[in-house]
PDB file of N, CA and C in Angstrom:
ATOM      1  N   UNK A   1     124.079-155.630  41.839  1.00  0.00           N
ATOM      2  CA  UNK A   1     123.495-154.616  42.691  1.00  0.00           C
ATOM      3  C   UNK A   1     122.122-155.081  43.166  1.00  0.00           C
ATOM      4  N   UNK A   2     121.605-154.725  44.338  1.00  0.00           N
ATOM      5  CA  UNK A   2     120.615-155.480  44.950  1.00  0.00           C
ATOM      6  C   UNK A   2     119.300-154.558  44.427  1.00  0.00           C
ATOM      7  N   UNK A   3     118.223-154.656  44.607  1.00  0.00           N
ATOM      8  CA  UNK A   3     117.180-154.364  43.916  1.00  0.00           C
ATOM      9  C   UNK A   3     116.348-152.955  45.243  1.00  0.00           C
ATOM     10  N   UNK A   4     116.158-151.571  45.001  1.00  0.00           N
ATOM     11  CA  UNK A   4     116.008-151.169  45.886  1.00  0.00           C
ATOM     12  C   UNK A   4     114.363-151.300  46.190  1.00  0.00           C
ATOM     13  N   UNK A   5     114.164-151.426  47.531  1.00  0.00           N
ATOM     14  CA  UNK A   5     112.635-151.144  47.960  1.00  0.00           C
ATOM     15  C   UNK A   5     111.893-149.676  48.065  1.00  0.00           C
ATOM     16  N   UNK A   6     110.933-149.638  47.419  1.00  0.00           N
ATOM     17  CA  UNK A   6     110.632-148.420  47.994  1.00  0.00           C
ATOM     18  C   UNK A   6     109.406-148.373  49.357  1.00  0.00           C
ATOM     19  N   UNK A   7     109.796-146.720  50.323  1.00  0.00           N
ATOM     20  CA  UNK A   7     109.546-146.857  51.487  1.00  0.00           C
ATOM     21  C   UNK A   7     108.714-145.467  51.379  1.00  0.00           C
ATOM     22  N   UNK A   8     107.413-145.322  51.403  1.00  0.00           N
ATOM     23  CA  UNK A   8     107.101-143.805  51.930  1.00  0.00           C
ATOM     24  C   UNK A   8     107.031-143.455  53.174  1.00  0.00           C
ATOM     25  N   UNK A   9     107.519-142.490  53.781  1.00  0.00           N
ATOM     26  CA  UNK A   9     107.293-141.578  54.873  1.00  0.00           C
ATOM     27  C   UNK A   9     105.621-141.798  55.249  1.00  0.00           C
ATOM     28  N   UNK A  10     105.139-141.272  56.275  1.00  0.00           N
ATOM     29  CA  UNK A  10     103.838-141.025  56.748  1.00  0.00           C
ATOM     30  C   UNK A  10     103.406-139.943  56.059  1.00  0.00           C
ATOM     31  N   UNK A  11     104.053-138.816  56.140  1.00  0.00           N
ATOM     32  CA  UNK A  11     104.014-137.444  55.142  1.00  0.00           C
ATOM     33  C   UNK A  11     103.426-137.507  53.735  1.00  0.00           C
ATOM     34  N   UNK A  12     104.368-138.252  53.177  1.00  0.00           N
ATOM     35  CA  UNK A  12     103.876-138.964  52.104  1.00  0.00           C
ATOM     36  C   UNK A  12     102.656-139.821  51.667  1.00  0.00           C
ATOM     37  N   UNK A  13     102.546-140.765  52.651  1.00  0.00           N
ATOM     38  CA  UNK A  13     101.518-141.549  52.224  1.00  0.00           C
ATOM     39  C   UNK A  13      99.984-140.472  52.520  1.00  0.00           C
ATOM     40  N   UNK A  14     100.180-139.691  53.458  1.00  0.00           N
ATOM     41  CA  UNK A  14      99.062-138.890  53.723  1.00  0.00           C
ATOM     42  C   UNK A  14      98.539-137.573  53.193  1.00  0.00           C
ATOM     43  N   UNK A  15      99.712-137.352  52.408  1.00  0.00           N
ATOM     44  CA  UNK A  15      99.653-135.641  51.234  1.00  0.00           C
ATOM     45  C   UNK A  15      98.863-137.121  49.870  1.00  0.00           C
ATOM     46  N   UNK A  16      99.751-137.840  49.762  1.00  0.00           N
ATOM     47  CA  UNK A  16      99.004-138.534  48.217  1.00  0.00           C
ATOM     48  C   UNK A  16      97.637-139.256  48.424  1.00  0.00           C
ATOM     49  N   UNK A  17      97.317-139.869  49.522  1.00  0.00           N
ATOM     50  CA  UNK A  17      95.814-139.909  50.054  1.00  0.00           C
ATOM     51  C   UNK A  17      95.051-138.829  49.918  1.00  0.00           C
ATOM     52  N   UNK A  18      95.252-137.617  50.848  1.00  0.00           N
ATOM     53  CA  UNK A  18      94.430-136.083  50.859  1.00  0.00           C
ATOM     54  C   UNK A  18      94.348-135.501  49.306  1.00  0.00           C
ATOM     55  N   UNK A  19      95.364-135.889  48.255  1.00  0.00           N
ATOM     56  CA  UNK A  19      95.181-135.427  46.996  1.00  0.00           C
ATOM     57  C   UNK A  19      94.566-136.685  45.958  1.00  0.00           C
ATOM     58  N   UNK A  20      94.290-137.783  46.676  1.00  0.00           N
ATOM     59  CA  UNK A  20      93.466-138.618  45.878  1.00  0.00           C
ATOM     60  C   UNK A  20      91.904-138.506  46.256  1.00  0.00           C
ATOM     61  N   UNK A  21      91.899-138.320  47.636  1.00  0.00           N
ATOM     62  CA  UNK A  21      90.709-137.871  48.258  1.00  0.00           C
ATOM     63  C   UNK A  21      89.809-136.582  47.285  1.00  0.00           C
ATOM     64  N   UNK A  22      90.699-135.635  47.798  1.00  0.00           N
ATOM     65  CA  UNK A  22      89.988-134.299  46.972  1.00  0.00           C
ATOM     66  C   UNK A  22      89.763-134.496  45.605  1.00  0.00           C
ATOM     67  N   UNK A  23      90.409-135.273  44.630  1.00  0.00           N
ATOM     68  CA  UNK A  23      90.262-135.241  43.301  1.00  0.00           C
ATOM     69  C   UNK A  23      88.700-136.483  43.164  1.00  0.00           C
ATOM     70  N   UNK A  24      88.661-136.730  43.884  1.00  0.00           N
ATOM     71  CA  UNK A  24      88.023-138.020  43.746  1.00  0.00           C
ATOM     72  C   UNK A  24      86.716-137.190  44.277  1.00  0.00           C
ATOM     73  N   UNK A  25      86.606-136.640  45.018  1.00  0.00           N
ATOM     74  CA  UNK A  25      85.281-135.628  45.595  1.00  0.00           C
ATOM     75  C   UNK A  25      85.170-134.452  44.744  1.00  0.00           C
ATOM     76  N   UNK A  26      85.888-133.973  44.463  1.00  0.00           N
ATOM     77  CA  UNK A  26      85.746-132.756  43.220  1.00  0.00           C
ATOM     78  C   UNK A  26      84.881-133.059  42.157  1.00  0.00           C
ATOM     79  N   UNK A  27      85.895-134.583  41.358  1.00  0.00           N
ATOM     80  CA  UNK A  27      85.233-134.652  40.200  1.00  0.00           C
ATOM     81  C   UNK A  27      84.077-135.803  40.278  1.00  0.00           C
ATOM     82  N   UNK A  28      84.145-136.285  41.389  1.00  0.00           N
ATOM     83  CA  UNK A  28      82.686-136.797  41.601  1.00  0.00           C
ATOM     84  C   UNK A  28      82.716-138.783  40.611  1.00  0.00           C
ATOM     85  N   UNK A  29      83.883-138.909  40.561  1.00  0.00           N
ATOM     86  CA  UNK A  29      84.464-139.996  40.161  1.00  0.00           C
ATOM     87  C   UNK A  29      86.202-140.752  40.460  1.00  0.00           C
ATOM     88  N   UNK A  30      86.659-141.473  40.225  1.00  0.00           N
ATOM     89  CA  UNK A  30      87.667-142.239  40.354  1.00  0.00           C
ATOM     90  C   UNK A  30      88.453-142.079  39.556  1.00  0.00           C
ATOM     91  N   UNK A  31      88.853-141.256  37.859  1.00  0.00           N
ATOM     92  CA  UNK A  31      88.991-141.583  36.845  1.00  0.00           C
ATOM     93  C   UNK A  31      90.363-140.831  36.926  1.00  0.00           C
ATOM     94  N   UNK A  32      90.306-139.257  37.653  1.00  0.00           N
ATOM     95  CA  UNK A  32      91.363-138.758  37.700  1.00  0.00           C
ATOM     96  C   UNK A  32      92.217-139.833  38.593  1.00  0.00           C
ATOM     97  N   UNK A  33      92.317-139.812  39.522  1.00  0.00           N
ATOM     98  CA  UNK A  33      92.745-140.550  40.923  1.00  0.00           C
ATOM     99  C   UNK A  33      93.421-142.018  40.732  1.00  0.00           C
ATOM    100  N   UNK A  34      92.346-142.308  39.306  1.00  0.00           N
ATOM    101  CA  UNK A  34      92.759-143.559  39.315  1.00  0.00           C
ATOM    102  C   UNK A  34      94.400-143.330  38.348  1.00  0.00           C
ATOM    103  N   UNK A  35      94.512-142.015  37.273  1.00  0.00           N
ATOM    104  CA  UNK A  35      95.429-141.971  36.613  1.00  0.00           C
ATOM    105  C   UNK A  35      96.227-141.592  37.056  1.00  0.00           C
ATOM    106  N   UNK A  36      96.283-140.510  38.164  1.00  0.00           N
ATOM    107  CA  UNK A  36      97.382-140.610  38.950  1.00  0.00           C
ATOM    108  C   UNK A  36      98.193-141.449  39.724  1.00  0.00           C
ATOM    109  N   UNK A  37      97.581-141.940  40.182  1.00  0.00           N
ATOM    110  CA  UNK A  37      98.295-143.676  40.723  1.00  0.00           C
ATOM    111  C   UNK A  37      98.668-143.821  39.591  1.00  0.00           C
ATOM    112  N   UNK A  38      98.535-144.417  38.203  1.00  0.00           N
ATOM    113  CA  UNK A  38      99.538-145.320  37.233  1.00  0.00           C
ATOM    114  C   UNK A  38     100.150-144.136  36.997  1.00  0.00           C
ATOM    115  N   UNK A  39     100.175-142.753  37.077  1.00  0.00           N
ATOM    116  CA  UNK A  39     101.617-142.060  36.524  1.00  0.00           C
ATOM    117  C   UNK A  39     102.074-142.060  37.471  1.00  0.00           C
ATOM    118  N   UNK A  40     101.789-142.089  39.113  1.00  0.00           N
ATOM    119  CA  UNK A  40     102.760-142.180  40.057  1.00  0.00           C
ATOM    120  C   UNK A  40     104.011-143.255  39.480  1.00  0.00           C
ATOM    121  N   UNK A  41     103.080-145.023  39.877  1.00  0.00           N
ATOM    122  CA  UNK A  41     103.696-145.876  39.561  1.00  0.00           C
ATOM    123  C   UNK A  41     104.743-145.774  38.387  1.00  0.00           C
ATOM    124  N   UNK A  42     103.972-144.951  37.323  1.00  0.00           N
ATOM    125  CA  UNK A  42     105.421-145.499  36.351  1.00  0.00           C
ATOM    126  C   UNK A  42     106.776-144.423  36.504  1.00  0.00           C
ATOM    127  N   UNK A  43     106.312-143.285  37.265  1.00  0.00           N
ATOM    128  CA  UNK A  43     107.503-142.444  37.532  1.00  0.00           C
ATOM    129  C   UNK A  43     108.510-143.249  38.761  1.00  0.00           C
ATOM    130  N   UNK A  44     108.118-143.757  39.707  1.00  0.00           N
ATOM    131  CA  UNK A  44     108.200-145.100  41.186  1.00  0.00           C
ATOM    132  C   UNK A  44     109.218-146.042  39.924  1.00  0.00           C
ATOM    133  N   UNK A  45     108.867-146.669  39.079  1.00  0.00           N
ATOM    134  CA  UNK A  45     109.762-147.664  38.335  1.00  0.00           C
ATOM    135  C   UNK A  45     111.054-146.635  37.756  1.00  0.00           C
ATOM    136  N   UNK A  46     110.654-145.421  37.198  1.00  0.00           N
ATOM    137  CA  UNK A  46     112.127-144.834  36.237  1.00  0.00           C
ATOM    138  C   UNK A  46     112.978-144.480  37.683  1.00  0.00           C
ATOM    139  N   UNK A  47     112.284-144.202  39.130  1.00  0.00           N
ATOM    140  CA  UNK A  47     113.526-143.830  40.092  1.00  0.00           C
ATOM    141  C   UNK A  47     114.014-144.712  40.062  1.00  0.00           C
ATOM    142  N   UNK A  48     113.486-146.033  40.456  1.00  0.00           N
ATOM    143  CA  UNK A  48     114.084-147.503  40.925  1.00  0.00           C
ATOM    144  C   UNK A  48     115.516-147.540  39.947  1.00  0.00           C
ATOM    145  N   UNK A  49     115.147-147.133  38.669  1.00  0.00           N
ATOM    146  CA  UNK A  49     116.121-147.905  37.608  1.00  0.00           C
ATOM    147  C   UNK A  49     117.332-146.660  37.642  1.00  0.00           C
ATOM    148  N   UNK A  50     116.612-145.014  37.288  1.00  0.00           N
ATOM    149  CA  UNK A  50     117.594-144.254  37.512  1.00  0.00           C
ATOM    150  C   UNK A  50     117.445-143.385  38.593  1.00  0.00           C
ATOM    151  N   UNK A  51     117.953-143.659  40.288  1.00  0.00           N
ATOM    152  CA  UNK A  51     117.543-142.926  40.947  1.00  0.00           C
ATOM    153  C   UNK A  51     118.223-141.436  40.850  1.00  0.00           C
ATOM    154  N   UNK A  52     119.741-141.134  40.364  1.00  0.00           N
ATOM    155  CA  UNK A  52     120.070-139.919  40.252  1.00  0.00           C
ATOM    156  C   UNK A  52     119.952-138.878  39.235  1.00  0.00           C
ATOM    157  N   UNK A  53     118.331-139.563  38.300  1.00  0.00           N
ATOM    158  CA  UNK A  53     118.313-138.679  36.733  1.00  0.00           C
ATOM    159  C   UNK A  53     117.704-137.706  37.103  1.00  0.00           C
ATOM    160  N   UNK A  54     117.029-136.963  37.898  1.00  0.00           N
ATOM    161  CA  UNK A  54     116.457-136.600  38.422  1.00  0.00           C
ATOM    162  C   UNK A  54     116.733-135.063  39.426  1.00  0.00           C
ATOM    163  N   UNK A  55     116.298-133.899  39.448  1.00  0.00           N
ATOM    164  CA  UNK A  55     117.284-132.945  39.906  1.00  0.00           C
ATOM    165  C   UNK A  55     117.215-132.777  41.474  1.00  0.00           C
ATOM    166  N   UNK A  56     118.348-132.633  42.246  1.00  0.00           N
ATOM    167  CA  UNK A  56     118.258-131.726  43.582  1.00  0.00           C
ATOM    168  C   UNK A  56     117.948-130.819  44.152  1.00  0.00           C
ATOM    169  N   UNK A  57     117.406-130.766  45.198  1.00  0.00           N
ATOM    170  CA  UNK A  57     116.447-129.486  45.551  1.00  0.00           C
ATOM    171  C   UNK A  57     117.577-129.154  46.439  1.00  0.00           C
ATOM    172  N   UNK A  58     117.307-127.980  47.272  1.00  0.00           N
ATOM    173  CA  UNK A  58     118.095-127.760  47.940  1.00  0.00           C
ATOM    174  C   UNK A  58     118.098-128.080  49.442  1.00  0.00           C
ATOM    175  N   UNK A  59     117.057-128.967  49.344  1.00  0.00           N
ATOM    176  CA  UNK A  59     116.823-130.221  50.938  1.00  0.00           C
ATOM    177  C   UNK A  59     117.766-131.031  50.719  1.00  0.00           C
ATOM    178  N   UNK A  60     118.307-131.239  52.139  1.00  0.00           N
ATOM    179  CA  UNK A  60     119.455-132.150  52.215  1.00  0.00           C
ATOM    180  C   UNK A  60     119.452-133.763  51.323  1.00  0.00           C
ATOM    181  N   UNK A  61     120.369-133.644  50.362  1.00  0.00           N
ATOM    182  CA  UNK A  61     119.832-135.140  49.798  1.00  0.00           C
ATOM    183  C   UNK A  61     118.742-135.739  49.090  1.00  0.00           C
ATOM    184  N   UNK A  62     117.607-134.510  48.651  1.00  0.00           N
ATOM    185  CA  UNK A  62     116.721-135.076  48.192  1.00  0.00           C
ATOM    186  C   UNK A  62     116.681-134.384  46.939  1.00  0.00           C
ATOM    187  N   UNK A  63     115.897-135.503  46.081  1.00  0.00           N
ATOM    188  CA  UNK A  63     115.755-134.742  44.519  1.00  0.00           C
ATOM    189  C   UNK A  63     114.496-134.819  44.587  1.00  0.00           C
ATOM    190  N   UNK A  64     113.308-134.230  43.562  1.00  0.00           N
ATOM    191  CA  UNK A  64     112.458-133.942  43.026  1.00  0.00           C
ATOM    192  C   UNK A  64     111.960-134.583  41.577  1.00  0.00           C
ATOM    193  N   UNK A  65     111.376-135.251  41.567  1.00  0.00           N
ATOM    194  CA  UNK A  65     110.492-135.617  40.093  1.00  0.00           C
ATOM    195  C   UNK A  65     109.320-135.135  40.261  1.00  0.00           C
ATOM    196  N   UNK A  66     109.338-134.240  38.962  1.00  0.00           N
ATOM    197  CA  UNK A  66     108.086-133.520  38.698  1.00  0.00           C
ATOM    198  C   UNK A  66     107.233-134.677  37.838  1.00  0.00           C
ATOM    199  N   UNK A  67     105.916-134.000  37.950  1.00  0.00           N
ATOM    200  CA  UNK A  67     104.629-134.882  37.055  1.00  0.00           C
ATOM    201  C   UNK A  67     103.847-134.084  37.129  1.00  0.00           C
ATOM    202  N   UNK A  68     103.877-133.097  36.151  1.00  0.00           N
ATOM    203  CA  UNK A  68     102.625-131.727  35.510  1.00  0.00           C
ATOM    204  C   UNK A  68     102.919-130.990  36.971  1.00  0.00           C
ATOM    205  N   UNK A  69     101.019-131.282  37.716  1.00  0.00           N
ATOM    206  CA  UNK A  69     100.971-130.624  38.939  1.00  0.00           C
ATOM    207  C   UNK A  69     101.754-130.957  40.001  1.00  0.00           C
ATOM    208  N   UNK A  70     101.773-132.472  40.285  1.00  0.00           N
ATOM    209  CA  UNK A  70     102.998-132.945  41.246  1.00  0.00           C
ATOM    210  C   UNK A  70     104.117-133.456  41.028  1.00  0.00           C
ATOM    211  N   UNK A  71     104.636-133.527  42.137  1.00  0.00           N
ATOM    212  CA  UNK A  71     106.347-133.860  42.413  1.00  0.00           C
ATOM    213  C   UNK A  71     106.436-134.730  43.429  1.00  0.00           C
ATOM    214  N   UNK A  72     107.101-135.513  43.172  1.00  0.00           N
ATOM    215  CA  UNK A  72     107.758-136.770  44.241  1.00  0.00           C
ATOM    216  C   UNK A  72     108.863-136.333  44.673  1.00  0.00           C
ATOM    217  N   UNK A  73     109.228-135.957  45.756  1.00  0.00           N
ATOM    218  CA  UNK A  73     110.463-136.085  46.548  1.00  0.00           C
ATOM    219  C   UNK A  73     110.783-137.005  47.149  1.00  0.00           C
ATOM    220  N   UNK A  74     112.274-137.405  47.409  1.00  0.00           N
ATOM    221  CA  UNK A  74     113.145-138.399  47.126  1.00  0.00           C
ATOM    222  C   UNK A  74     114.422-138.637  47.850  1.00  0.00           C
ATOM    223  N   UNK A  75     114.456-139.434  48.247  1.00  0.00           N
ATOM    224  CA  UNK A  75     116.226-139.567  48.185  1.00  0.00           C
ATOM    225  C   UNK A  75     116.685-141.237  48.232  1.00  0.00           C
ATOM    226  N   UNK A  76     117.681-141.390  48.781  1.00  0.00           N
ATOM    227  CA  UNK A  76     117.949-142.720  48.226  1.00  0.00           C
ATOM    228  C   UNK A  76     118.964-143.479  49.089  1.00  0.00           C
ATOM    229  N   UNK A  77     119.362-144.836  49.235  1.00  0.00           N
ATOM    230  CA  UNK A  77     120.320-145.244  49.880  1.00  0.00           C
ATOM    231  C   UNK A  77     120.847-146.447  48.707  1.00  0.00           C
ATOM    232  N   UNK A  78     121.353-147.327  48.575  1.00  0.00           N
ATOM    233  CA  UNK A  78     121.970-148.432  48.177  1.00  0.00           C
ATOM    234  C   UNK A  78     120.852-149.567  48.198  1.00  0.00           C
ATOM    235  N   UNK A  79     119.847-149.398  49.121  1.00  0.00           N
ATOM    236  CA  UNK A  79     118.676-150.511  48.742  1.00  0.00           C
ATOM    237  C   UNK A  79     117.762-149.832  49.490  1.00  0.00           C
ATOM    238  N   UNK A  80     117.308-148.302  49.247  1.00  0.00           N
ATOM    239  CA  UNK A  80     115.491-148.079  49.381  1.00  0.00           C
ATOM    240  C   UNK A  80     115.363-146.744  48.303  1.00  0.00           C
ATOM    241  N   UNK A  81     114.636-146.499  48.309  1.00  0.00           N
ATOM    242  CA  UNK A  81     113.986-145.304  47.480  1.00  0.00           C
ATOM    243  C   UNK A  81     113.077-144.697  48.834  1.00  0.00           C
ATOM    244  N   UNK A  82     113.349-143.811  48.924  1.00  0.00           N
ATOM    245  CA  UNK A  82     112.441-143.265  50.419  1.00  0.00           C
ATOM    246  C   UNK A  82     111.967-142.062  50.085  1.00  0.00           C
ATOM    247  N   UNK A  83     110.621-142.116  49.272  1.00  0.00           N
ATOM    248  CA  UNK A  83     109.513-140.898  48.906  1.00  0.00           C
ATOM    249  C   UNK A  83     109.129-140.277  50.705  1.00  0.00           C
ATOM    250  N   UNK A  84     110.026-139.236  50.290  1.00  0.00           N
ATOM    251  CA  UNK A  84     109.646-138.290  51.561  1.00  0.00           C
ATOM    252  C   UNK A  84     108.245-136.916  51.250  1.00  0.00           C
ATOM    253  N   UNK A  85     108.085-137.032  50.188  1.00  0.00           N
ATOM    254  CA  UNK A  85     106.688-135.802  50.149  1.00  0.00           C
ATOM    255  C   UNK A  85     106.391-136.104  48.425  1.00  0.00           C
ATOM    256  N   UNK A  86     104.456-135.978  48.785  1.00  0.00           N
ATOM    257  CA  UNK A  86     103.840-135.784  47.228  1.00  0.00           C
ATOM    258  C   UNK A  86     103.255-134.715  47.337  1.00  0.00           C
ATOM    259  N   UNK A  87     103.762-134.102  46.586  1.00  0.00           N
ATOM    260  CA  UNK A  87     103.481-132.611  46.405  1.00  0.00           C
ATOM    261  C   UNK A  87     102.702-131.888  45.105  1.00  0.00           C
ATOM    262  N   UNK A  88     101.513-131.331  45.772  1.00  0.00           N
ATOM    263  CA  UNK A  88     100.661-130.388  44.595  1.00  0.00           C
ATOM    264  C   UNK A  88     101.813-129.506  44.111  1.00  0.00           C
ATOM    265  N   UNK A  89     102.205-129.145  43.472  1.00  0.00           N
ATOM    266  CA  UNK A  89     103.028-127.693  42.982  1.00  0.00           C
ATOM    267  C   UNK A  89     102.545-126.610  42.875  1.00  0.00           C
ATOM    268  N   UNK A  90     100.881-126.470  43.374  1.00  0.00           N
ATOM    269  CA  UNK A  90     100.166-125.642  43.186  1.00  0.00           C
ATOM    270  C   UNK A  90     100.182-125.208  44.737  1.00  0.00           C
ATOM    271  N   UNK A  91     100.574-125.393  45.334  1.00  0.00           N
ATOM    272  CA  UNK A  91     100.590-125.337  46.768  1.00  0.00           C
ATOM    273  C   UNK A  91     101.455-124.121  47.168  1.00  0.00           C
ATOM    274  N   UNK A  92     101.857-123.427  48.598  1.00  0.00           N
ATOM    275  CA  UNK A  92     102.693-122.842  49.264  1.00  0.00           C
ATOM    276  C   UNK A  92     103.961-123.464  49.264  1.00  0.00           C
ATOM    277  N   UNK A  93     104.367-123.131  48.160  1.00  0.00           N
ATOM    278  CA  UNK A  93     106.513-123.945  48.562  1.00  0.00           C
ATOM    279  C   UNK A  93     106.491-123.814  50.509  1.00  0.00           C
ATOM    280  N   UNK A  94     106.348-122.681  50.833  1.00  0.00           N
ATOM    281  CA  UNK A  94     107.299-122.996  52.387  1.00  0.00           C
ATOM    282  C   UNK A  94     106.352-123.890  53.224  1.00  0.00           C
ATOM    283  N   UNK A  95     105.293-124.120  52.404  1.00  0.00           N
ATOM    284  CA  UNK A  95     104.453-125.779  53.467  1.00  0.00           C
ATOM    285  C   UNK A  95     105.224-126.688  52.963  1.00  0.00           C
ATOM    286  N   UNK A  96     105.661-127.147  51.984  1.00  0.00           N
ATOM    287  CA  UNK A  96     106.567-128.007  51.251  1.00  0.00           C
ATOM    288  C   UNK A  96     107.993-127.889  52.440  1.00  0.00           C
ATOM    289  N   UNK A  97     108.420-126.760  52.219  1.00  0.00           N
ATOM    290  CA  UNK A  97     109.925-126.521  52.823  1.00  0.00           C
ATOM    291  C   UNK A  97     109.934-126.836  54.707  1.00  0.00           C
ATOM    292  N   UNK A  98     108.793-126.500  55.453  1.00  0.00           N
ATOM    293  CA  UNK A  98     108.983-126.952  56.642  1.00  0.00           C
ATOM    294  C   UNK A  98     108.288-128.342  56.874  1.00  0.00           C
ATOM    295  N   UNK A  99     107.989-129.533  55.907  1.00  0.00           N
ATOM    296  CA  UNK A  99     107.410-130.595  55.794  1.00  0.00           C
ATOM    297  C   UNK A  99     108.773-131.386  55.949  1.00  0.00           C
ATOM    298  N   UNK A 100     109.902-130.933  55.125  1.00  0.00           N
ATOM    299  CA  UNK A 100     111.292-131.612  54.688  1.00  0.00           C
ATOM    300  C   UNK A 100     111.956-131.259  56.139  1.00  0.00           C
ATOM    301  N   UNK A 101     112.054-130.315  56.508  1.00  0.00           N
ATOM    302  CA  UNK A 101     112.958-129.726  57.710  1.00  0.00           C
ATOM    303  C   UNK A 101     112.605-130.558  58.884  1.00  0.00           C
ATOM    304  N   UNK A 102     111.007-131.032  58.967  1.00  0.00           N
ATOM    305  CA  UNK A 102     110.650-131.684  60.521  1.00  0.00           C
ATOM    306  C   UNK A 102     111.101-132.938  60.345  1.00  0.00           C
ATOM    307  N   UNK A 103     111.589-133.885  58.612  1.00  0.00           N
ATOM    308  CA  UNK A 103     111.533-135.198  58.360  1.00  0.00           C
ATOM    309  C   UNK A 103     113.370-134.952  58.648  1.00  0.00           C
ATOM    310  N   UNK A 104     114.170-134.024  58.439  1.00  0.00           N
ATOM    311  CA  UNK A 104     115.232-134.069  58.811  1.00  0.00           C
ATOM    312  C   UNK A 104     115.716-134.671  59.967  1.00  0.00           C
TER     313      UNK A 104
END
C-alpha cells in the first residue's frame, strides 16, 4: 500500500494559524502553540497509520479527531489524508457546519 500524503485545505491551514496566533498573543509566549503543533503532529501520524479509527460526522465523508479543545477534520482517499478544518470546539458548531458545506 502506498504511503498517504497529507494535504490541508486553505480553511485549514488558516483556522490552525488564527488559533496559533491568538494563543501565542494571549499568553504572551510560544509554549502553548508550540505544544499544539507536536499534539497536532502526533495525532497527523495515528491518521496516516489508522485513517478509519476515528468517528464520522455527519459531513459527507469526513471524520473528526478530537484533541481536548480541538478537532481535526478529515477524510481520506487511497494516497492523501486531506485535513479539511481545525477546529476550536469551543466555537459555534454551525460556523464549523457551513465551513464543510462551501468545501463540498
Amino acid at each position: 500500500m502506498a504511503e498517504r500524503t497529507v494535504v490541508w485545505t486553505d480553511t485549514a491551514v488558516r483556522q490552525r494559524r488564527e488559533i496559533l496566533k491568538y494563543w501565542t498573543k494571549r499568553n504572551n509566549s510560544t509554549k502553548y502553540a508550540e505544544k499544539l503543533i507536536r499534539i497536532t503532529k502526533d495525532r497527523i501520524k495515528v491518521l496516516l497509520n489508522n485513517p478509519l479509527s476515528y468517528k464520522l460526522t455527519n459531513y459527507s465523508e469526513t471524520r473528526e479527531a478530537a484533541m481536548g479543545h480541538f478537532s481535526i477534520y478529515y477524510k481520506t482517499t487511497a494516497t492523501r489524508l486531506i485535513i479539511t478544518a481545525f477546529w476550536d470546539n469551543r466555537q459555534d458548531p454551525k460556523k464549523l457546519l457551513e465551513l464543510i458545506q462551501k468545501q463540498e
